[in-house]
PDB file of N, CA and C in Angstrom:
ATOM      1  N   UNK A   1      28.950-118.523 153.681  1.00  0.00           N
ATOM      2  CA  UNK A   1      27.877-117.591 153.903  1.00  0.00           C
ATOM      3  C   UNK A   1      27.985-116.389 152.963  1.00  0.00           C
ATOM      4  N   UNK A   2      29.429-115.992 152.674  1.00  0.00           N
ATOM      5  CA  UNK A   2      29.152-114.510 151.624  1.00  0.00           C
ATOM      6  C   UNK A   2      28.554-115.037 150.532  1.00  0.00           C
ATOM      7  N   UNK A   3      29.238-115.767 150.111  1.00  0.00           N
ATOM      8  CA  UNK A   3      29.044-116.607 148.480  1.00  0.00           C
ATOM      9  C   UNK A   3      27.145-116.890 148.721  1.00  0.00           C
ATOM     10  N   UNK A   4      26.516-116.571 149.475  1.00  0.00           N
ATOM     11  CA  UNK A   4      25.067-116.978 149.457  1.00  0.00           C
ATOM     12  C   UNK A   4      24.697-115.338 149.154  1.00  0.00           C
ATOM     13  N   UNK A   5      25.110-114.588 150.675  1.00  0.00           N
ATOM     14  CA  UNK A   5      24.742-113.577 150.318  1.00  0.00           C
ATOM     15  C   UNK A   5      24.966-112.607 149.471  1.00  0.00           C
ATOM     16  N   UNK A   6      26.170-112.852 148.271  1.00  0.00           N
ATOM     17  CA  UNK A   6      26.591-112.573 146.934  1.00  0.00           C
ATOM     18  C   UNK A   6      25.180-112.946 145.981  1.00  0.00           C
ATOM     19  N   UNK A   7      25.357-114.288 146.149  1.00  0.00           N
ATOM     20  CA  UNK A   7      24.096-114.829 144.957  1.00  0.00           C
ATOM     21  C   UNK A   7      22.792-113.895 145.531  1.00  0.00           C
ATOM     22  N   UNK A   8      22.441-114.144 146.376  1.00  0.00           N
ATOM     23  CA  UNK A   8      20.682-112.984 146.491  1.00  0.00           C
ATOM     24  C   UNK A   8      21.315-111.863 146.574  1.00  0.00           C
ATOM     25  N   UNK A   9      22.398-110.688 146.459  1.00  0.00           N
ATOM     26  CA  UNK A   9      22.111-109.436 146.153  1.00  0.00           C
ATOM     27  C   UNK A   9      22.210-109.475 144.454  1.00  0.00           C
ATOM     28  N   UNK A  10      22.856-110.785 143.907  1.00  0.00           N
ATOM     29  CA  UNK A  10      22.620-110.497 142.541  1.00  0.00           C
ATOM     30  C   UNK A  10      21.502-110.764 142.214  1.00  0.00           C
ATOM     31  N   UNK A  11      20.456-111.952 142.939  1.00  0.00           N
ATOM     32  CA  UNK A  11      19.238-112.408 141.824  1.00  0.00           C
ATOM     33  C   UNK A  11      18.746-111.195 142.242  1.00  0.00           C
ATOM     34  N   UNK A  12      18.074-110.250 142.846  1.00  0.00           N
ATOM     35  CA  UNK A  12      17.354-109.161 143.871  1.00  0.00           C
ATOM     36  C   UNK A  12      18.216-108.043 142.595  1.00  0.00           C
ATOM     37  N   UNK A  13      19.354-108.074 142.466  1.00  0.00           N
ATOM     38  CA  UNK A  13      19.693-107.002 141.482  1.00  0.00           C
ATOM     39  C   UNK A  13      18.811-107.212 139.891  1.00  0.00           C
ATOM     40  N   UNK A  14      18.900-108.307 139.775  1.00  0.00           N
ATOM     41  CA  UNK A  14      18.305-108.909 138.823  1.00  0.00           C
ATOM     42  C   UNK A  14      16.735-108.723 138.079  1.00  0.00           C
ATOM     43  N   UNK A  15      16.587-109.153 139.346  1.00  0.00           N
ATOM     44  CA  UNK A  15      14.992-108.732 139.407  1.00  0.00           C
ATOM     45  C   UNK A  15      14.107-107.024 139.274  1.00  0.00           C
ATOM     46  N   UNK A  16      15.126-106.511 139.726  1.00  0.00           N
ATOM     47  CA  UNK A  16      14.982-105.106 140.079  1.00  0.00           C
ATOM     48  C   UNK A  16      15.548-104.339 138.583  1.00  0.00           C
ATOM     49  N   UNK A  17      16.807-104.817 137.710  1.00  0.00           N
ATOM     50  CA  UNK A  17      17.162-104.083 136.555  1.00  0.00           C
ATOM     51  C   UNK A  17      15.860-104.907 135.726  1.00  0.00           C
ATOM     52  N   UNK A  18      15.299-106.304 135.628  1.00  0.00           N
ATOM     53  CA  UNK A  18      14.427-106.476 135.001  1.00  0.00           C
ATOM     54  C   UNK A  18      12.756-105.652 135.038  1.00  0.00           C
ATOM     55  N   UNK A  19      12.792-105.538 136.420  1.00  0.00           N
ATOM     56  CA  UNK A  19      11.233-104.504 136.559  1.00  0.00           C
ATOM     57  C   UNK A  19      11.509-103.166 136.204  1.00  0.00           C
ATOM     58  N   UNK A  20      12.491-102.306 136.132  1.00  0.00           N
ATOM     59  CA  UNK A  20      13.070-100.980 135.764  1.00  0.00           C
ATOM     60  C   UNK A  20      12.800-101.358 134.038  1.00  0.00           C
ATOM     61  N   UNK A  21      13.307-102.327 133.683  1.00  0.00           N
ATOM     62  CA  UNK A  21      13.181-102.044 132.194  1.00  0.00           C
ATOM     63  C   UNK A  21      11.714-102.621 131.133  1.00  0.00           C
ATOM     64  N   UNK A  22      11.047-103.345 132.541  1.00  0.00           N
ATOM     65  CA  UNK A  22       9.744-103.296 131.977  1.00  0.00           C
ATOM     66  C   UNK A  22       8.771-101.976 132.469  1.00  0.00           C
ATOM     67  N   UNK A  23       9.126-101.105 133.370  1.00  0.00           N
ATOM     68  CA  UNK A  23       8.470 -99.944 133.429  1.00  0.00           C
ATOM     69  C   UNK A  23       7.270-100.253 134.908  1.00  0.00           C
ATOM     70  N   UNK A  24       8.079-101.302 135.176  1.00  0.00           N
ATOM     71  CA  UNK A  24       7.235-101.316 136.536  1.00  0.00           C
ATOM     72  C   UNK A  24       8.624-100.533 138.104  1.00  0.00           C
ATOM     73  N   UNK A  25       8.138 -99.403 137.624  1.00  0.00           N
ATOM     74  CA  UNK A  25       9.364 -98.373 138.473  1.00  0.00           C
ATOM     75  C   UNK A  25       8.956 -98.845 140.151  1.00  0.00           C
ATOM     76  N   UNK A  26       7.670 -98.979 141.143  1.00  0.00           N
ATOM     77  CA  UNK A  26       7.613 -98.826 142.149  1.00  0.00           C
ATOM     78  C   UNK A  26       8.176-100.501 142.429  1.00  0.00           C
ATOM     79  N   UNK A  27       7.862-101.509 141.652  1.00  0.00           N
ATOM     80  CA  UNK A  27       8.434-102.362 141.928  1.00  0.00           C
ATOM     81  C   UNK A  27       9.934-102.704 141.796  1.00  0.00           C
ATOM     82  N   UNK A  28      10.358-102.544 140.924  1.00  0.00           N
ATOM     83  CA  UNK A  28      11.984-101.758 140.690  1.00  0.00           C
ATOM     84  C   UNK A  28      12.682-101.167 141.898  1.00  0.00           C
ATOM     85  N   UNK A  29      11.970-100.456 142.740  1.00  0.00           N
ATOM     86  CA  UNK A  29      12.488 -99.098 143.397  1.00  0.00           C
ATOM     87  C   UNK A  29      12.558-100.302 144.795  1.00  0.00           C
ATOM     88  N   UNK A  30      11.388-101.197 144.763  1.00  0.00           N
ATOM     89  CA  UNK A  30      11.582-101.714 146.080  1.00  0.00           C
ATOM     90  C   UNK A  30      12.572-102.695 145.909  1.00  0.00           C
ATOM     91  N   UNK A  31      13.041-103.528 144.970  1.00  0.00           N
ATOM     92  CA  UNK A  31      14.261-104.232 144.497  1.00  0.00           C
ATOM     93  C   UNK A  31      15.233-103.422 145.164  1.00  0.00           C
ATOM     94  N   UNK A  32      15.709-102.350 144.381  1.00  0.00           N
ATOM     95  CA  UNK A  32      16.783-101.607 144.385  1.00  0.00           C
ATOM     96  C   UNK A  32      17.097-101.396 146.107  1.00  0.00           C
ATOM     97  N   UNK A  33      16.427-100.933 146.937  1.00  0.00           N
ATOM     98  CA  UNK A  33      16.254-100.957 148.015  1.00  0.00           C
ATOM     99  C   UNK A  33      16.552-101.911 148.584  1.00  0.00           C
ATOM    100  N   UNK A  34      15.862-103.221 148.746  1.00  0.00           N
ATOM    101  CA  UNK A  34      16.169-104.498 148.587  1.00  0.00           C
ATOM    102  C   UNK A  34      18.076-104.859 148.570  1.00  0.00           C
ATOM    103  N   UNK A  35      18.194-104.423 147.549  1.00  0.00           N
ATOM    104  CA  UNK A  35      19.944-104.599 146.838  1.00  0.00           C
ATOM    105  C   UNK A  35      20.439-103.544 147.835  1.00  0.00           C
ATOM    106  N   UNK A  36      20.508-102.524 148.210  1.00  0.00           N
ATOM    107  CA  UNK A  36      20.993-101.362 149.200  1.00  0.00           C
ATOM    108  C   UNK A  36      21.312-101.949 150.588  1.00  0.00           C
ATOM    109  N   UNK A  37      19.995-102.423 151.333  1.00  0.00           N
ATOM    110  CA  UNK A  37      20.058-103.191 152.645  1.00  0.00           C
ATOM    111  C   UNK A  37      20.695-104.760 152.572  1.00  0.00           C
ATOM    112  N   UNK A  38      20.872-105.085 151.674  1.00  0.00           N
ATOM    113  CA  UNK A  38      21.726-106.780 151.430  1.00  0.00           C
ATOM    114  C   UNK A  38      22.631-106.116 151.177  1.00  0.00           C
ATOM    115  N   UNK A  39      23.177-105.561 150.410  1.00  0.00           N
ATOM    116  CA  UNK A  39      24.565-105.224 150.559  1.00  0.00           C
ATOM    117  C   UNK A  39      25.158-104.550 152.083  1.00  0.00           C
ATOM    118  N   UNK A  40      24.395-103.513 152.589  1.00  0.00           N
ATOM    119  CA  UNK A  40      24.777-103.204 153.904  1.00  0.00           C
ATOM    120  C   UNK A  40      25.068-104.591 154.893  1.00  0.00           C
ATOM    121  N   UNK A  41      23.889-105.755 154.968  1.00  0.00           N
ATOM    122  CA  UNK A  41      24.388-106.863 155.421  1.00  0.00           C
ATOM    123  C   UNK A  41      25.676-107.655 155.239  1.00  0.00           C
ATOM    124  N   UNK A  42      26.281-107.724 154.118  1.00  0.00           N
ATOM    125  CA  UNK A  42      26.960-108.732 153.326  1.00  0.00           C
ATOM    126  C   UNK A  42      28.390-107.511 153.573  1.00  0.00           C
ATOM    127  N   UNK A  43      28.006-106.274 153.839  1.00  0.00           N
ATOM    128  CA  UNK A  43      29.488-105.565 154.155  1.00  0.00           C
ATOM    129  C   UNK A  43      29.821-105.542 155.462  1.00  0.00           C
ATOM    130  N   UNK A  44      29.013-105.588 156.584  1.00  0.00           N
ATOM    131  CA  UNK A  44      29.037-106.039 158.120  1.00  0.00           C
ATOM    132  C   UNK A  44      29.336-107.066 158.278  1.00  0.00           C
ATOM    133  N   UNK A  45      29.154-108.345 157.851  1.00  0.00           N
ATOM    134  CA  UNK A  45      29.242-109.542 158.015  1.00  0.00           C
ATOM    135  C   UNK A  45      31.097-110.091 157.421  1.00  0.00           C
ATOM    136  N   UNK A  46      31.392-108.966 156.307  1.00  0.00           N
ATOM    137  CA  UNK A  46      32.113-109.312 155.709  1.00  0.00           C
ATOM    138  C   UNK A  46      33.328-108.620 156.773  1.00  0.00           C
ATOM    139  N   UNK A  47      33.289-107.664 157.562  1.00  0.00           N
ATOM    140  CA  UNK A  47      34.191-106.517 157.890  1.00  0.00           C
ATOM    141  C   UNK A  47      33.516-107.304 159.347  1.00  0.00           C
ATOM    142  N   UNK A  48      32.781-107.466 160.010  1.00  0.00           N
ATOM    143  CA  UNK A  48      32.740-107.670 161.085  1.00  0.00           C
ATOM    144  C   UNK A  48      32.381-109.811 161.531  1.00  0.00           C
ATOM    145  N   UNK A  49      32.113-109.982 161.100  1.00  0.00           N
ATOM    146  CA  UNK A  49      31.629-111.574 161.112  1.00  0.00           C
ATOM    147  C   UNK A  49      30.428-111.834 161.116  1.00  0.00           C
ATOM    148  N   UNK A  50      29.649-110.653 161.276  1.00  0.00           N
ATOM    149  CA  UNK A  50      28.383-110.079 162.487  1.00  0.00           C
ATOM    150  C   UNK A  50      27.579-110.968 161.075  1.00  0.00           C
ATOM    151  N   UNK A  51      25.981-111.590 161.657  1.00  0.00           N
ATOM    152  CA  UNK A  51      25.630-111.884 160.470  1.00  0.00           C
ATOM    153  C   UNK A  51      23.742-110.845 160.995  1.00  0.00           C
ATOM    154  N   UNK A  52      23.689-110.164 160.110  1.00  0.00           N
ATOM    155  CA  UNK A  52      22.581-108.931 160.857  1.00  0.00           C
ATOM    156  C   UNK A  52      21.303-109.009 159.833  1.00  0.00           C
ATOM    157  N   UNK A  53      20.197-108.758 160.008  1.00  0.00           N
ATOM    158  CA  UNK A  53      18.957-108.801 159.492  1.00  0.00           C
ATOM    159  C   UNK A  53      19.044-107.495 158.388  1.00  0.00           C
ATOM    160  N   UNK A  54      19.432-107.940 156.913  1.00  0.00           N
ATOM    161  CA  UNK A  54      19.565-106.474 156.255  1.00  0.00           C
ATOM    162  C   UNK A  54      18.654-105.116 156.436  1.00  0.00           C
ATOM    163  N   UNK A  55      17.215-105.104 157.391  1.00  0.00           N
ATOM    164  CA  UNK A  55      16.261-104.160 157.719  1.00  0.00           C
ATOM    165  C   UNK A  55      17.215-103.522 158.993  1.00  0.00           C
ATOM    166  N   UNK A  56      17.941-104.464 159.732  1.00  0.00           N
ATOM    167  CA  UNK A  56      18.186-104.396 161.003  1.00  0.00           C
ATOM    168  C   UNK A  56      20.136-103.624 160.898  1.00  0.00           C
ATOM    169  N   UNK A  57      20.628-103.185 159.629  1.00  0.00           N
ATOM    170  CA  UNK A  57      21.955-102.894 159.219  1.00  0.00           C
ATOM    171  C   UNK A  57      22.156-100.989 159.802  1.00  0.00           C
ATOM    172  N   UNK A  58      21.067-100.479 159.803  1.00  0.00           N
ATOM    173  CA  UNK A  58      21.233 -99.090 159.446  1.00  0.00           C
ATOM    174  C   UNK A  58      21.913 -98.290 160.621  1.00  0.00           C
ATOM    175  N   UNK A  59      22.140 -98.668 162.032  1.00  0.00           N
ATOM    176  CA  UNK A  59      23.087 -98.280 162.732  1.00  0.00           C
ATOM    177  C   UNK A  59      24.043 -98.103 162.825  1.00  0.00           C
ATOM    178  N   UNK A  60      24.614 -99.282 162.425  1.00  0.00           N
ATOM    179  CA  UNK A  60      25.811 -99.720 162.244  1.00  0.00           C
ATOM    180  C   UNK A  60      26.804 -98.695 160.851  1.00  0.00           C
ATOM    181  N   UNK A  61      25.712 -98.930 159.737  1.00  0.00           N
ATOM    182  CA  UNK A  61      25.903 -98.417 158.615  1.00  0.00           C
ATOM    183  C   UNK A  61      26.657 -97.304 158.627  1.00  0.00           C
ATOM    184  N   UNK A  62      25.762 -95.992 159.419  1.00  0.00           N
ATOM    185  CA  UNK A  62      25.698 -94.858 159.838  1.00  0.00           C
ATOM    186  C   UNK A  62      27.214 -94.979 160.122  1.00  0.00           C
ATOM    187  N   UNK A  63      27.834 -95.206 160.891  1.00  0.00           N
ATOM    188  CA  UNK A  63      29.119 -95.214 161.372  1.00  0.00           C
ATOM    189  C   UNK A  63      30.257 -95.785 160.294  1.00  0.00           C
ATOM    190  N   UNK A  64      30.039 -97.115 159.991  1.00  0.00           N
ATOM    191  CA  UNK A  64      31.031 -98.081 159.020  1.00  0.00           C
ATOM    192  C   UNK A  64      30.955 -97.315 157.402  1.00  0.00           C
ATOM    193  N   UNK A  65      29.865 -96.800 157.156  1.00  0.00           N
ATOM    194  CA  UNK A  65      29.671 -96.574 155.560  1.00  0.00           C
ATOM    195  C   UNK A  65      29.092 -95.299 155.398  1.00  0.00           C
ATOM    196  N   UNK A  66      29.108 -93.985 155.884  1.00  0.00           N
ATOM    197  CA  UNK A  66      28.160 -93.345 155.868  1.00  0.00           C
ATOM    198  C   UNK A  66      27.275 -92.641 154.203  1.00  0.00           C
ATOM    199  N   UNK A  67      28.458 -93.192 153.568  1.00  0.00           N
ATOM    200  CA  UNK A  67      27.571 -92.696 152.312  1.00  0.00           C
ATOM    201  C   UNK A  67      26.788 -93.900 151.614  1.00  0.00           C
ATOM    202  N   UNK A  68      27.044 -94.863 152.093  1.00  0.00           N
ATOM    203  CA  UNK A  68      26.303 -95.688 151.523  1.00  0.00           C
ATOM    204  C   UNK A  68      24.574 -95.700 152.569  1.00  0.00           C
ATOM    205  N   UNK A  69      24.689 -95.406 154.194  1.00  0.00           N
ATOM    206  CA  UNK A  69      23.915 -94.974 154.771  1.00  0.00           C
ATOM    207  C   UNK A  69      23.128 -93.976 154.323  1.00  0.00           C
ATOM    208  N   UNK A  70      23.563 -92.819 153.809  1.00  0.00           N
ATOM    209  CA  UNK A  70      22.686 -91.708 153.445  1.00  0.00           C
ATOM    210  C   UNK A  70      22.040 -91.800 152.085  1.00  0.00           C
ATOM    211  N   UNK A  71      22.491 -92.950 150.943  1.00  0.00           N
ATOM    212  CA  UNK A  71      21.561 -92.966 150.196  1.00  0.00           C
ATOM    213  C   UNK A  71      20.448 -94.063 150.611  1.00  0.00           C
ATOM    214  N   UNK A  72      20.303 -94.719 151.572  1.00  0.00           N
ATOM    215  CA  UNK A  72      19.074 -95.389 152.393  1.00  0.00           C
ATOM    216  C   UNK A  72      18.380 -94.584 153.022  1.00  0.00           C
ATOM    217  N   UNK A  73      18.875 -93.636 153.254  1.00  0.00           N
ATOM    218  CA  UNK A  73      17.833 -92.882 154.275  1.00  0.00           C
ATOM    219  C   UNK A  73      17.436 -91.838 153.316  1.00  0.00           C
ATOM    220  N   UNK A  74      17.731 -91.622 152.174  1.00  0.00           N
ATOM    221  CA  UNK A  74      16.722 -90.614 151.251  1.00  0.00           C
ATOM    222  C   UNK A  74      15.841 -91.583 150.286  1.00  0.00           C
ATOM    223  N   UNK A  75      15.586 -92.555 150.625  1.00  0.00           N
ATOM    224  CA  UNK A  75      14.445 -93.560 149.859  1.00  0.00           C
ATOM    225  C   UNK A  75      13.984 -94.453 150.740  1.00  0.00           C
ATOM    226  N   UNK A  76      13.957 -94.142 152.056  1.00  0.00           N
ATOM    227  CA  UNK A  76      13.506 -95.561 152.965  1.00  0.00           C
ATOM    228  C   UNK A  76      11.971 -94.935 153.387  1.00  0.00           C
ATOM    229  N   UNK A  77      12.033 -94.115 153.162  1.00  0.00           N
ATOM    230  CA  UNK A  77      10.098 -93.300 153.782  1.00  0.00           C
ATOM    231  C   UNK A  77       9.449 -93.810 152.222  1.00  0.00           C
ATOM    232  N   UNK A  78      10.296 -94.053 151.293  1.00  0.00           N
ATOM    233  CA  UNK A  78       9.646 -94.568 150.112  1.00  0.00           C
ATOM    234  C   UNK A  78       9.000 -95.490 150.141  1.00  0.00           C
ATOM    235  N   UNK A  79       9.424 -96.736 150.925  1.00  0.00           N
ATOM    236  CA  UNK A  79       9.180 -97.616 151.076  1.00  0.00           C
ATOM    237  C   UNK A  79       7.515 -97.877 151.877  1.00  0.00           C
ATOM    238  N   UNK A  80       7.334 -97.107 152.664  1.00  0.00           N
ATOM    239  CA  UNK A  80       5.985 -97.171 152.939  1.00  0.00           C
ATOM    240  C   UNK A  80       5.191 -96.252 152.315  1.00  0.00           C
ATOM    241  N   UNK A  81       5.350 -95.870 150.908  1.00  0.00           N
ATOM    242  CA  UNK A  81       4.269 -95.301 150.054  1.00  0.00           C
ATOM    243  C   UNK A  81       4.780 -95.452 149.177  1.00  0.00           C
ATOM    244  N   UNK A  82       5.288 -96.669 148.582  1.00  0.00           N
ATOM    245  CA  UNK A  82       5.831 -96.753 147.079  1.00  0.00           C
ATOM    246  C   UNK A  82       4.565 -96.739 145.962  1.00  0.00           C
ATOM    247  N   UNK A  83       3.502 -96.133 146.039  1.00  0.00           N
ATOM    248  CA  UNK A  83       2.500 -95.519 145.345  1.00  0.00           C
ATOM    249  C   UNK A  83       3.283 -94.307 144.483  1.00  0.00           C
ATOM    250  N   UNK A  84       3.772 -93.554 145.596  1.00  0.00           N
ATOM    251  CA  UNK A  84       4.362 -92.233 145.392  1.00  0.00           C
ATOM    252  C   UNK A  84       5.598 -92.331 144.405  1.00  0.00           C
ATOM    253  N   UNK A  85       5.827 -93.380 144.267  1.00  0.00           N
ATOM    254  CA  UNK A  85       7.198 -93.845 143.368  1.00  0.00           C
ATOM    255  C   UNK A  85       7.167 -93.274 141.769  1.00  0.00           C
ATOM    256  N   UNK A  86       7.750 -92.346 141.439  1.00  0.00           N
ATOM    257  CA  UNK A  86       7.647 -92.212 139.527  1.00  0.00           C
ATOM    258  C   UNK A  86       9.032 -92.640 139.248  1.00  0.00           C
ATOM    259  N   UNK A  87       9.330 -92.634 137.857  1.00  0.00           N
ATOM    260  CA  UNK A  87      10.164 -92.886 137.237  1.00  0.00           C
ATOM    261  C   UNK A  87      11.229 -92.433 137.353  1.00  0.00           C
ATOM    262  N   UNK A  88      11.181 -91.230 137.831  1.00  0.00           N
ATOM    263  CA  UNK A  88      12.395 -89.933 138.101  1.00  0.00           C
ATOM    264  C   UNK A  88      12.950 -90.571 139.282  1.00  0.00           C
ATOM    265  N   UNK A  89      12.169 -91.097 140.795  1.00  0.00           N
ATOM    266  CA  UNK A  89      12.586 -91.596 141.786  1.00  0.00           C
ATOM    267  C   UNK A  89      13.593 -92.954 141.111  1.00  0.00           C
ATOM    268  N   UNK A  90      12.266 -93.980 140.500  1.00  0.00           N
ATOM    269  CA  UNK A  90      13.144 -95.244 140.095  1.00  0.00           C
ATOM    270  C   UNK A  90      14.441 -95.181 139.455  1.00  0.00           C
ATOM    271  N   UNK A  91      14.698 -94.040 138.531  1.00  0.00           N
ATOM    272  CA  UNK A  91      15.756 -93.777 138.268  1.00  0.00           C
ATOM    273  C   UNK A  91      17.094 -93.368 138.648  1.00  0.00           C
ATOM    274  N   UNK A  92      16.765 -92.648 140.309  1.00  0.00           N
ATOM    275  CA  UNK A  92      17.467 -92.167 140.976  1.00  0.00           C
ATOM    276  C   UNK A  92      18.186 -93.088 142.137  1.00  0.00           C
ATOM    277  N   UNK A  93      17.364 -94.026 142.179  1.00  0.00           N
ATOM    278  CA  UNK A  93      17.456 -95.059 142.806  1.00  0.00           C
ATOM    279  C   UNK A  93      18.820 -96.463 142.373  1.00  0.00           C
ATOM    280  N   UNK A  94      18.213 -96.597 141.249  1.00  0.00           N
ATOM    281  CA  UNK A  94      18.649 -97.177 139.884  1.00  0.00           C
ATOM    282  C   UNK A  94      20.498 -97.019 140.410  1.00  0.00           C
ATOM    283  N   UNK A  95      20.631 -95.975 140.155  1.00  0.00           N
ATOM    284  CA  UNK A  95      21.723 -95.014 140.014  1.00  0.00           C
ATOM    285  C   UNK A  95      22.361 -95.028 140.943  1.00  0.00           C
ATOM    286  N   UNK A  96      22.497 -94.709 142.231  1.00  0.00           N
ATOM    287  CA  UNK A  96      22.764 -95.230 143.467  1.00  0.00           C
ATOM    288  C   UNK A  96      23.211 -96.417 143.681  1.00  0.00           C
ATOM    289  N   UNK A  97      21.991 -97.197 143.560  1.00  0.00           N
ATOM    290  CA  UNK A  97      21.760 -98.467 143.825  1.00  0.00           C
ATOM    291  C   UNK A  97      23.479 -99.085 142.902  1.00  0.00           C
ATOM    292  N   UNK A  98      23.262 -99.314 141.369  1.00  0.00           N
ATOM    293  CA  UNK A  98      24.698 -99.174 140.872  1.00  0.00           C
ATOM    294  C   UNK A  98      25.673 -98.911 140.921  1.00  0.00           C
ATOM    295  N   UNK A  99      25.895 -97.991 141.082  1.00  0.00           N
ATOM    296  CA  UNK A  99      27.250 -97.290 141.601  1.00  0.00           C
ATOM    297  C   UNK A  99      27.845 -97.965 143.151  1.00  0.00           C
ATOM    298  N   UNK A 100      26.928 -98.486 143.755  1.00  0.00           N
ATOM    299  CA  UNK A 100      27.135 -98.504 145.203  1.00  0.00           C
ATOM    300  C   UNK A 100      27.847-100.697 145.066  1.00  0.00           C
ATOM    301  N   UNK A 101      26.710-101.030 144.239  1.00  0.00           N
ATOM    302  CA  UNK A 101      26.757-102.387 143.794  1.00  0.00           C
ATOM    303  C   UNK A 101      28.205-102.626 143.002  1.00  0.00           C
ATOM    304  N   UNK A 102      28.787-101.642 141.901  1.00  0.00           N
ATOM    305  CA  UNK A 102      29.652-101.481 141.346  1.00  0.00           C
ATOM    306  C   UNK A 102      31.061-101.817 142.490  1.00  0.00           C
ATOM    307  N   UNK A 103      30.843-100.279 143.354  1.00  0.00           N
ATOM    308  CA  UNK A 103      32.303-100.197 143.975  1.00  0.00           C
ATOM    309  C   UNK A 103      32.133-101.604 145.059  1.00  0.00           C
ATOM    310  N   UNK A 104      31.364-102.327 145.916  1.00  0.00           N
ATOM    311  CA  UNK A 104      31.328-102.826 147.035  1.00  0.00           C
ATOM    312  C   UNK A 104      31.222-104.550 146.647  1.00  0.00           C
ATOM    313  N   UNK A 105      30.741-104.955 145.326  1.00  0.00           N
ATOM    314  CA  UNK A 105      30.272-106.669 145.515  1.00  0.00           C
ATOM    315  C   UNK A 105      31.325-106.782 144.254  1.00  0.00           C
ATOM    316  N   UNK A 106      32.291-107.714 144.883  1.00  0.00           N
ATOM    317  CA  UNK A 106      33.066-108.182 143.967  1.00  0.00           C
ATOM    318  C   UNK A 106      32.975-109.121 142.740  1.00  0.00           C
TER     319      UNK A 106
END
């Protein structure tokens, strides 16, 4: 089961550094997001056995990860107006999103 949920936070990473570098930022931003909540899954599952709906992670999070929690909760209202999304956000996102992907998926 990790080895699955390894492969979709990479294609989903994938997809998301490919829309960032074609300049489609709101779609990018929802990737990246995307990659944030699968990884929160794939670190519960991994630390607990638990196998959890990555929308359904953020409780838990709060407690087990909290910094990886608090950069979800400064882009998750994004998510229902990713209209509002510029480049500066996608970028910020980007960034996070990396760093977080870096230290946590082996």
């Amino acid at each position: 089961m990790e080895e699955e949920m390894l492969q979709k936070i990479n294609e989903i990473m994938d997809l998301a550094n490919k829309a960032f570098e074609e300049g489609n930022y709101q779609i990018a931003f929802s990737h990246y997001l995307g990659v944030l909540f699968r990884i929160s899954a794939y670190l519960l599952y991994r630390d607990l056995g638990m196998l959890i709906p990555p929308e359904g992670t953020l409780g838990m999070m709060k407690v087990r990860y909290p910094d990886i929690y608090d950069v979800i909760e400064k882009y998750k209202n994004y998510q229902l107006a990713l209209e509002s999304v510029t480049e500066e956000i996608a970028k910020s996102i980007r960034e996070d999103a990396l760093r977080i992907y870096d230290k946590e998926i082996p």
